[in-house]
Protein backbone atom coordinates (compact mmCIF):
# COMPACT_ATOMS: atom_id res chain seq x y z
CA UNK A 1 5.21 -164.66 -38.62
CA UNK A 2 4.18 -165.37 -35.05
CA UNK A 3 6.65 -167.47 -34.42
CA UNK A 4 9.35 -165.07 -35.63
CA UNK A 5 8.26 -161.93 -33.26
CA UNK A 6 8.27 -164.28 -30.73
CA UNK A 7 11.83 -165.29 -31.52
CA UNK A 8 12.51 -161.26 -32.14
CA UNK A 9 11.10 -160.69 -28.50
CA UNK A 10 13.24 -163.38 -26.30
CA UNK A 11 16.28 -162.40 -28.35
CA UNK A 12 15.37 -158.57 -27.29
CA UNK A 13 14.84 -159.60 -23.72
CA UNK A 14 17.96 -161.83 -23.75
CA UNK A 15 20.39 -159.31 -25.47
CA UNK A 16 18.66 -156.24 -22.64
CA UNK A 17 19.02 -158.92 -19.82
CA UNK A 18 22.98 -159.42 -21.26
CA UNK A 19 23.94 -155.83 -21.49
CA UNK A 20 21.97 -155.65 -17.64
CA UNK A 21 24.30 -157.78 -16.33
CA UNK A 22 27.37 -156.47 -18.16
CA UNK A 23 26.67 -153.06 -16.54
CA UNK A 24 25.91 -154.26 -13.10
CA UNK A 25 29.17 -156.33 -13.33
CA UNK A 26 31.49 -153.50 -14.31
CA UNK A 27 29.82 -151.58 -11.21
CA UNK A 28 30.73 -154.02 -8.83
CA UNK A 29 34.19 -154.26 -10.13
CA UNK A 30 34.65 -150.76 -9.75
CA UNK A 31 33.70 -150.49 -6.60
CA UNK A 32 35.53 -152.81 -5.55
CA UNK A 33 38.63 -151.37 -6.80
CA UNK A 34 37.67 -148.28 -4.96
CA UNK A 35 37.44 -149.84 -1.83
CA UNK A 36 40.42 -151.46 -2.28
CA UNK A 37 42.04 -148.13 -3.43
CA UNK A 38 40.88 -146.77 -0.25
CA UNK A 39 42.65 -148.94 2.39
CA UNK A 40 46.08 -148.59 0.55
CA UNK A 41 45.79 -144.84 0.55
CA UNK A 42 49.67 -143.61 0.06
CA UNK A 43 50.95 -141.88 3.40
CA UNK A 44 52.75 -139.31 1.15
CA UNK A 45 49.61 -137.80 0.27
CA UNK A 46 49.42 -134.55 1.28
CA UNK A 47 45.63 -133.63 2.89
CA UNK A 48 44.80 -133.87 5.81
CA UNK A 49 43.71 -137.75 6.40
CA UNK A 50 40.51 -139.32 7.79
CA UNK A 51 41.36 -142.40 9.89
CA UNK A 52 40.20 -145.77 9.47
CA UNK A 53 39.56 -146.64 12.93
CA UNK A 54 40.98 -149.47 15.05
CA UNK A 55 41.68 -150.56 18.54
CA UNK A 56 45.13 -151.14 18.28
CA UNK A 57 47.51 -152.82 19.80
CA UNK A 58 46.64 -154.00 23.34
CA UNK A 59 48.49 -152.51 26.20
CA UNK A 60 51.44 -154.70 27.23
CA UNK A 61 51.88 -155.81 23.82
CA UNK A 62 55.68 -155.11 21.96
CA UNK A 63 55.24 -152.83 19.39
CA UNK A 64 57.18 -154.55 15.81
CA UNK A 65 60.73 -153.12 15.40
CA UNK A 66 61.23 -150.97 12.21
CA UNK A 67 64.02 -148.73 11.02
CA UNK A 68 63.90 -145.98 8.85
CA UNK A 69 66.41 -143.10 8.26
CA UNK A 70 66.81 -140.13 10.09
CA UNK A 71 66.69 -136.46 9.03
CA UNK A 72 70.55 -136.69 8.45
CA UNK A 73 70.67 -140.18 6.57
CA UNK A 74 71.70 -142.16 9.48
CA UNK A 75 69.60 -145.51 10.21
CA UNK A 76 67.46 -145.35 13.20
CA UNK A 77 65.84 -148.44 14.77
CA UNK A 78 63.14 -148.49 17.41
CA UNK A 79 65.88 -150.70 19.64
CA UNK A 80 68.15 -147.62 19.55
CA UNK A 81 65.55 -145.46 22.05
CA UNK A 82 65.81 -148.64 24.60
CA UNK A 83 65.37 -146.81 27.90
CA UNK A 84 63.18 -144.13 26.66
CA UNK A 85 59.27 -143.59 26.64
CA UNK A 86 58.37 -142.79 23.55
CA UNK A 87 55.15 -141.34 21.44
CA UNK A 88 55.63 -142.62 18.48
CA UNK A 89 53.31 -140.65 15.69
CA UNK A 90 53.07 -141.34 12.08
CA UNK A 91 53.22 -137.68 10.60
CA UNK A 92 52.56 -135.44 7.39
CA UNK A 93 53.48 -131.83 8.01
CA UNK A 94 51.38 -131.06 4.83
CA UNK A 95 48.72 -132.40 6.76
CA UNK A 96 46.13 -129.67 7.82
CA UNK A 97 45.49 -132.00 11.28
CA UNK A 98 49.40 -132.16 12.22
CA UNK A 99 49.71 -128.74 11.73
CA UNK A 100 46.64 -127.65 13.44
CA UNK A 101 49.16 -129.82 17.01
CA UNK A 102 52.49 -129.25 15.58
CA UNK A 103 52.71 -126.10 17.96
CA UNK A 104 50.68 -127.80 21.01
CA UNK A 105 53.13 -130.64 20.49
CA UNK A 106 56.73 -128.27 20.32
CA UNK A 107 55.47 -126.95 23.70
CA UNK A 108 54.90 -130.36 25.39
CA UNK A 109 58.56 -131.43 24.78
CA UNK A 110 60.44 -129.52 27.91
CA UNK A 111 58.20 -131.81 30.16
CA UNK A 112 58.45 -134.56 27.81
CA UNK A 113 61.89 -134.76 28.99
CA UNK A 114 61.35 -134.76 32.86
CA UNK A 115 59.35 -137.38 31.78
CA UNK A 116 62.23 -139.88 30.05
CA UNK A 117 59.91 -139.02 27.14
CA UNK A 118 60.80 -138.62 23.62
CA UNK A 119 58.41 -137.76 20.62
CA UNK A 120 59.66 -139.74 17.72
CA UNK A 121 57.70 -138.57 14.67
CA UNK A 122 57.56 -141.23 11.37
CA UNK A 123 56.78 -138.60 8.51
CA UNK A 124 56.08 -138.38 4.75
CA UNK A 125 58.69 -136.31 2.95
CA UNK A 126 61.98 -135.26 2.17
CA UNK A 127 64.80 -134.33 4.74
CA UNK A 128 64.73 -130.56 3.67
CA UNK A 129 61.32 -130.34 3.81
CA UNK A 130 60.51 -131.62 7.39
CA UNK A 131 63.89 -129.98 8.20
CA UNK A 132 61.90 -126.51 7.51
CA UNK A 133 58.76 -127.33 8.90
CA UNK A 134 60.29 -128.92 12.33
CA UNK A 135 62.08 -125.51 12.33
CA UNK A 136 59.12 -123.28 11.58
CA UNK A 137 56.94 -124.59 14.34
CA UNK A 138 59.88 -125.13 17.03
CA UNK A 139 59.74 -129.15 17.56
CA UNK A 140 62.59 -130.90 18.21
CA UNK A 141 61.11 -134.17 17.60
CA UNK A 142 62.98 -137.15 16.17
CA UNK A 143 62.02 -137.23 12.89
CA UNK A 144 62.42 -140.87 10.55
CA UNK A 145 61.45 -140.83 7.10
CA UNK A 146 59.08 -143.02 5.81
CA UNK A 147 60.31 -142.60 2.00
CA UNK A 148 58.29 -144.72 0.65
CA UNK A 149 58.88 -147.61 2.35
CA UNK A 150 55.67 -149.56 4.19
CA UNK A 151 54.68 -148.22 7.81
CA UNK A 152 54.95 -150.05 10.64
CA UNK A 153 52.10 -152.66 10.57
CA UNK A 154 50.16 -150.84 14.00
CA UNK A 155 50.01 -147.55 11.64
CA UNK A 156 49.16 -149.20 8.25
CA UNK A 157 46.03 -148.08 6.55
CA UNK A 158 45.95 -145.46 9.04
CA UNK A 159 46.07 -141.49 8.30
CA UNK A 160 47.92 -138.69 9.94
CA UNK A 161 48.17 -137.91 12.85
CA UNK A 162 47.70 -141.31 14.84
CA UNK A 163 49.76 -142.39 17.54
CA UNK A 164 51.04 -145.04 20.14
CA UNK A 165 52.68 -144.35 23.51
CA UNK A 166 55.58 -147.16 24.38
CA UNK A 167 57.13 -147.49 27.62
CA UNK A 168 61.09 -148.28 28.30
CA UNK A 169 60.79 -152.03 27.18
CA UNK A 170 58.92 -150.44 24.11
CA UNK A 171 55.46 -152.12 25.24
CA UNK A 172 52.31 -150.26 24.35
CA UNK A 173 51.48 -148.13 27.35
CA UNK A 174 48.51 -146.59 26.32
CA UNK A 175 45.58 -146.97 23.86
CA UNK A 176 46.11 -146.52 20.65
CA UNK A 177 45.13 -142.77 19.81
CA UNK A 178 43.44 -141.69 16.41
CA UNK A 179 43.19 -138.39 15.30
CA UNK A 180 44.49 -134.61 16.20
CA UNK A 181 42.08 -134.58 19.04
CA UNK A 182 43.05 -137.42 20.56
CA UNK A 183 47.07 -137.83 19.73
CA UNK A 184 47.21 -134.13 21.52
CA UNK A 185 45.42 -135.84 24.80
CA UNK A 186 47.39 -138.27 24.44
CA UNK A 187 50.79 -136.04 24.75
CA UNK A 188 48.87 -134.39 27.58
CA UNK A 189 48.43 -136.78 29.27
CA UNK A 190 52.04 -137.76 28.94
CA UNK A 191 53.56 -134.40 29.86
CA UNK A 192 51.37 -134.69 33.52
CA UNK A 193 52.06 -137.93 34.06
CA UNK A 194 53.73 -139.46 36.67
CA UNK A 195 56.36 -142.44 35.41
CA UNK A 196 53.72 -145.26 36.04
CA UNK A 197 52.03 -146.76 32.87
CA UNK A 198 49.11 -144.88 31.93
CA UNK A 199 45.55 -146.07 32.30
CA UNK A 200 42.53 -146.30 29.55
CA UNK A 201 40.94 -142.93 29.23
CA UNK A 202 37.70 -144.73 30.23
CA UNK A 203 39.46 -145.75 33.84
CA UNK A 204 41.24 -142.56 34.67
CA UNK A 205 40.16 -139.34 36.49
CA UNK A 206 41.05 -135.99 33.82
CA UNK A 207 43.96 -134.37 34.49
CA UNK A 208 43.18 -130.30 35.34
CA UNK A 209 45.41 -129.42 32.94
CA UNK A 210 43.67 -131.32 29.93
CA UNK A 211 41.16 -130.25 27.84
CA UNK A 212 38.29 -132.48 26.61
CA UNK A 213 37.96 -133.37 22.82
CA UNK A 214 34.58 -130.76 22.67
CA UNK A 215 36.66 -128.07 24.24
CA UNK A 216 39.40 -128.64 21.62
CA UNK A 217 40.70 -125.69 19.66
CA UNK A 218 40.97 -127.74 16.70
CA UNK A 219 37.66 -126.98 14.44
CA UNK A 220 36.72 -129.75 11.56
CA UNK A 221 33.26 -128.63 10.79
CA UNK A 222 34.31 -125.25 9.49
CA UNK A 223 32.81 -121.73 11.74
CA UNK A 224 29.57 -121.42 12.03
CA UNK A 225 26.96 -118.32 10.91
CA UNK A 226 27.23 -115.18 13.10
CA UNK A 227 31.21 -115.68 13.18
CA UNK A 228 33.22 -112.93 12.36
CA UNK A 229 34.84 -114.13 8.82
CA UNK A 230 38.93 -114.74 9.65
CA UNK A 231 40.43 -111.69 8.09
CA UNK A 232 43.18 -112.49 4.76
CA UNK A 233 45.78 -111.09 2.64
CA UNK A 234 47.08 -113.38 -0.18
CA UNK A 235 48.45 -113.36 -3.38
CA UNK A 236 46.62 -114.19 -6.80
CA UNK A 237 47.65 -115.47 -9.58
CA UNK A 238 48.73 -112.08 -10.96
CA UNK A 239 50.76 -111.56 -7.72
CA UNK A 240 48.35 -108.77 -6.50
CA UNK A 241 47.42 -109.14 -3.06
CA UNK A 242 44.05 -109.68 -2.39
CA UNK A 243 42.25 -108.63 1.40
CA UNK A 244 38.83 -110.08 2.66
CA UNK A 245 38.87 -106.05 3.80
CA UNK A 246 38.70 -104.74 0.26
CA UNK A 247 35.28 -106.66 -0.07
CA UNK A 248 33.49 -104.96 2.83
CA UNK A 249 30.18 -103.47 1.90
CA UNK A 250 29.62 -106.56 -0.70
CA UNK A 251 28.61 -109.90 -0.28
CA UNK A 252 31.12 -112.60 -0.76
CA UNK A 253 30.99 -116.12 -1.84
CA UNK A 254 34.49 -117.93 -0.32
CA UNK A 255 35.23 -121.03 -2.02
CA UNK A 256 37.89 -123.28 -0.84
CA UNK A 257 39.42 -125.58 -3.80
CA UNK A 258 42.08 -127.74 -4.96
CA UNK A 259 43.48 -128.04 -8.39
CA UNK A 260 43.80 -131.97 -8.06
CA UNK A 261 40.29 -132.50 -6.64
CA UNK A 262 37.36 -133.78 -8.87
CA UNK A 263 34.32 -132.11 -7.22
CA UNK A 264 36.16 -129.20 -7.51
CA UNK A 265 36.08 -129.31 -11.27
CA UNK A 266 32.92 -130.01 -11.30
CA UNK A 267 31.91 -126.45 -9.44
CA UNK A 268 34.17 -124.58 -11.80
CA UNK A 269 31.75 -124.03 -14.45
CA UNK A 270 28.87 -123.31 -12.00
CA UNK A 271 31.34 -120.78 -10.59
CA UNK A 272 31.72 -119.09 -13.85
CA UNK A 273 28.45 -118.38 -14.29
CA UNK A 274 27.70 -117.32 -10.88
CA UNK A 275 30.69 -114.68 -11.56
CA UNK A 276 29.00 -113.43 -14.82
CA UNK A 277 25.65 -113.24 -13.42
CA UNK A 278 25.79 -111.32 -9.91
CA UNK A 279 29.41 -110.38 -10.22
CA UNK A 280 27.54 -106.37 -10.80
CA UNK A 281 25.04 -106.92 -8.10
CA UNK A 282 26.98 -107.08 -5.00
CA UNK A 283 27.88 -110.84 -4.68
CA UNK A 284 31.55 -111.68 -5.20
CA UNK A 285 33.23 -114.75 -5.74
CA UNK A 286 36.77 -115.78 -4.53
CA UNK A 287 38.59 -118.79 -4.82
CA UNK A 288 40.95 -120.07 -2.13
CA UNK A 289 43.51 -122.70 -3.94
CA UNK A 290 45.99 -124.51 -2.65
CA UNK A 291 48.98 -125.93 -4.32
CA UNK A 292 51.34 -124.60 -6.65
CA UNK A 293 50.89 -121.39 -8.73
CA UNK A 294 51.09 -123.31 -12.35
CA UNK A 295 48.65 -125.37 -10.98
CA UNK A 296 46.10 -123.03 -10.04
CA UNK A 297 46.62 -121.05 -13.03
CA UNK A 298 46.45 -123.82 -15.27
CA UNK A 299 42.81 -124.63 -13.75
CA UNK A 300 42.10 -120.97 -13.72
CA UNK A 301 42.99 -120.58 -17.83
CA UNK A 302 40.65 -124.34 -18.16
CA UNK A 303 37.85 -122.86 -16.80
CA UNK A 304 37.93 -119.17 -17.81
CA UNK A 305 38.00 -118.15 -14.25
CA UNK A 306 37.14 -113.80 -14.29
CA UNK A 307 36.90 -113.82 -10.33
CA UNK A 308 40.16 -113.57 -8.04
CA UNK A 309 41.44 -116.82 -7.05
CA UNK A 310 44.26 -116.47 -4.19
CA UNK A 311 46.89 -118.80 -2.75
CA UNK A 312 46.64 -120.39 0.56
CA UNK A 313 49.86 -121.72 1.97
CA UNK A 314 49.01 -125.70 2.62
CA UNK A 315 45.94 -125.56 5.05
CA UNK A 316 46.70 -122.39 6.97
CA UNK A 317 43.58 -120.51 5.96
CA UNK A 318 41.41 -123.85 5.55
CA UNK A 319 42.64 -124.19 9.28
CA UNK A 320 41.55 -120.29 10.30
CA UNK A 321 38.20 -121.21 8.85
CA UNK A 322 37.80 -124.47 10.02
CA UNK A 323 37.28 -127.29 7.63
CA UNK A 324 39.75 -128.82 5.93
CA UNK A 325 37.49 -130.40 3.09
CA UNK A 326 37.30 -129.07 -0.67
CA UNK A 327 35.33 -127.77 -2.33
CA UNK A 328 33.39 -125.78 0.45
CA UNK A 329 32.46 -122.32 0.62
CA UNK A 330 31.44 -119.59 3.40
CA UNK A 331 28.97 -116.91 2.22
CA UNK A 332 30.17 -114.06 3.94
CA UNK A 333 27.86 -110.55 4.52
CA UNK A 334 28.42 -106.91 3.77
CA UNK A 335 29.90 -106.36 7.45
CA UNK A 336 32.42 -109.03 7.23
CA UNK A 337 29.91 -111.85 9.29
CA UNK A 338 29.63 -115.37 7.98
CA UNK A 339 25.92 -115.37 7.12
CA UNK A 340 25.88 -119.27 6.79
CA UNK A 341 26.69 -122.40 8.03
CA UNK A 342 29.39 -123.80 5.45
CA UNK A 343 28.44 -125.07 2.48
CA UNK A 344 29.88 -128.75 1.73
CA UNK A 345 30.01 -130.08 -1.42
CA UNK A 346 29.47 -129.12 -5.05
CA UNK A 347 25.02 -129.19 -4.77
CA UNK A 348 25.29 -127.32 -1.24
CA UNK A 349 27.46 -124.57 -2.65
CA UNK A 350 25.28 -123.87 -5.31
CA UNK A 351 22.21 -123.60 -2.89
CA UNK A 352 23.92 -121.46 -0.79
CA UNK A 353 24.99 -118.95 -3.99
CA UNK A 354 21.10 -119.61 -4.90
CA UNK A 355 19.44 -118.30 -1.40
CA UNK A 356 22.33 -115.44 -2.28
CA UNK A 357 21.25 -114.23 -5.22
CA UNK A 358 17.59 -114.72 -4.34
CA UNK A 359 17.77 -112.61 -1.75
CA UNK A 360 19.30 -109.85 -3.59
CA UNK A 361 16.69 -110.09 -5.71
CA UNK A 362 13.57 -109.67 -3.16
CA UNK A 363 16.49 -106.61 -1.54
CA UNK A 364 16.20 -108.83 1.79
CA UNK A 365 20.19 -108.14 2.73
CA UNK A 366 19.31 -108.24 6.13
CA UNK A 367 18.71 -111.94 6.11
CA UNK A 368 22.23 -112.06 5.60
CA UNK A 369 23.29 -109.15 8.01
CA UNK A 370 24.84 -110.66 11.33
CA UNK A 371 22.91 -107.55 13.80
C-alpha cells in the first residue's frame, strides 16, 4: 500500500509538473507571436501610430530608390525628383498625428518652394480618399500610394508620421525625424533654411521662428483638470444631434471608444451599469465612437447601451481633447470644467466613475466644481 501512494504521489507531481510546463510553453509562444505581430504592424491601419524608434539613416547616406504610383495611376520613382530637396514622409490621413500637422504642413509649402523643396508624402489609402483629404486640408503634396506594397526599408516597422529630409543627389540631409512633433520641426526647419545641408538638432542654434517640442500645439496626454471641456455637436446613432451644452448643470462621464478595440469591450458592461445606477442622480454617460455607424450600432445593440453614444469623425474630437488612445474618459463638472485628469484605461475609468458617484453620495459636488 505504501509503495502504491508513493507511486500515486510522483505520478501526481509528474502529471502537475507536465501540465506546468505545457502552460508556461504556450505563454511564451504567444508572446512571442505578439511581439512579432507588433513589428509587422500593417501601415494601412488607421490610428494614430506609436513609433518604434531608430536612428536612421546617417546623414550623407543615399536613401534606397522605390516607386510607387501616384494619385493619378502614373509610376513615380524617387529618381524622377533628381534636382529637388525633398521631405519625404510616410503618411496615414486617418491618422489622428498627421492630421493634428496636415494644416501646419499645407502652410509650409509656399516657402518650401523658394526652397527647391518638395514634400512628397508615401500614404496608406486609396486615390479618392487622399484625393479628399489633400483637398480638405489645402496640401499640395505629392502623394504615392503605398497600396499594399512594402515601405521603403528606412520607414519599415515605423508608424505615421515619420520622416527623412534628402538633398538634390537624394542623400539624407538631416536626422531621421519620428513623430508629429518632430516631422513638423523638421519642415520648419526646412522652410527657414538657407540651401546648405542642415545640421543635427543637437549642433544647431533654434531658429526664432520654431517652436520647441514642449511648446507644441499638438497634445498626446489628453487636457488636464481645470480645462474648460471642448464644446460638441454630433450625431448619434438615431441621427439626433447631441451637444456637450445640453448636459450643463449635470455631471458627465466622456468616454472615448472604438468598436474594433478590445479594452473597449471590456468597459462596455461596466458602462451599462454605471448608466443604470447614477443615470437619475446627476452623472451622465456618453460615448464618443469612431468608425462607421453599423459599427457602432452593432456594439451599441451587443451591449444594451441606454446612454447616447455619438459619432466622431476619425480623431477630430479625440484631437480637441487631446489623447488619441481608447478607451479613455474625461469626467466633466456641472459648469462644463474637466474635473479630472483623464482617465486611461478600462480600471482607471472605473475609478474615476467611482470617486463620481461617491461624491454624489457624501453631496461633495464642489470637489468636482472648477471655482
Amino acid at each position: 500500500m505504501i509503495t502504491l501512494l508513493l507511486l500515486l504521489i510522483l505520478l501526481s507531481i509528474w502529471v502537475g509538473f507536465y501540465q506546468l510546463v505545457k502552460q508556461q510553453g504556450r505563454l511564451l509562444l504567444r508572446l512571442d507571436a505578439l511581439e512579432r505581430s507588433a513589428l509587422t504592424l500593417d501601415q494601412d491601419s488607421d490610428a494614430p501610430s506609436e513609433h518604434v524608434h531608430s536612428e536612421g539613416l546617417a546623414s550623407g547616406t543615399v536613401f534606397p530608390g522605390f516607386e510607387f504610383p501616384d494619385l493619378s495611376g502614373k509610376t513615380r520613382a524617387l529618381a524622377d525628383f533628381q534636382g529637388k530637396r525633398l521631405l519625404l514622409i510616410q503618411w496615414n490621413f486617418e491618422c489622428g498625428f498627421c492630421e493634428a500637422i496636415a494644416n501646419d504642413l499645407a502652410r509650409l509649402e509656399t516657402a518650401f518652394e523658394k526652397k527647391n523643396a518638395q514634400i512628397v508624402l508615401l500614404a496608406s489609402g486609396d486615390e479618392s480618399f487622399n484625393l479628399e483629404q489633400a483637398a480638405a486640408h489645402k496640401l499640395k503634396a505629392r502623394i504615392l500610394l503605398l497600396k499594399g506594397q512594402q515601405a521603403p526599408k528606412p520607414f519599415e516597422h515605423q508608424g505615421t508620421p515619420v520622416a527623412y529630409f534628402v538633398d538634390e543627389q537624394a542623400q539624407v540631409a538631416a536626422p531621421f525625424a519620428s513623430g508629429a512633433d518632430e516631422v513638423l520641426a523638421l519642415a520648419r526647419r526646412i522652410a527657414s533654411s538657407a540651401m546648405e545641408p542642415i545640421e543635427p538638432q543637437h549642433e544647431r542654434r533654434r531658429l526664432a521662428s520654431e517652436r520647441s517640442l514642449a511648446e507644441s500645439r499638438i497634445e498626446r496626454n489628453g487636457l488636464t483638470a481645470g480645462t474648460r471641456a471642448p464644446e460638441f455637436r454630433l450625431p448619434d446613432l438615431q441621427g439626433h444631434t447631441v451637444s456637450l451644452d445640453d448636459y450643463r448643470g449635470q455631471r458627465v462621464l466622456l468616454v472615448f471608444s472604438d468598436p474594433n478595440c478590445g479594452p473597449c469591450d471590456e468597459l462596455a458592461p461596466h458602462l451599462v451599469g454605471l448608466h443604470r445606477e447614477h443615470r437619475s442622480n446627476g452623472l451622465a454617460v456618453i460615448l464618443v465612437g469612431r468608425g462607421s455607424k453599423e459599427e457602432n450600432r452593432s456594439k451599441a445593440e451587443r451591449f444594451g447601451f441606454q446612454f447616447p453614444v455619438v459619432l466622431q469623425d476619425k480623431w477630430k474630437l479625440s484631437k480637441e481633447y487631446g489623447i488619441f488612445a481608447t478607451p479613455v474618459a474625461f469626467l466633466i463638472a456641472e459648469n462644463g470644467v474637466i474635473a479630472k485628469d483623464v482617465a486611461v484605461g478600462k480600471d482607471a475609468i472605473l475609478a474615476l466613475a467611482g470617486d463620481a458617484a461617491r461624491s454624489e453620495e457624501r453631496g461633495q459636488h464642489n470637489e468636482f466644481a472648477i471655482r
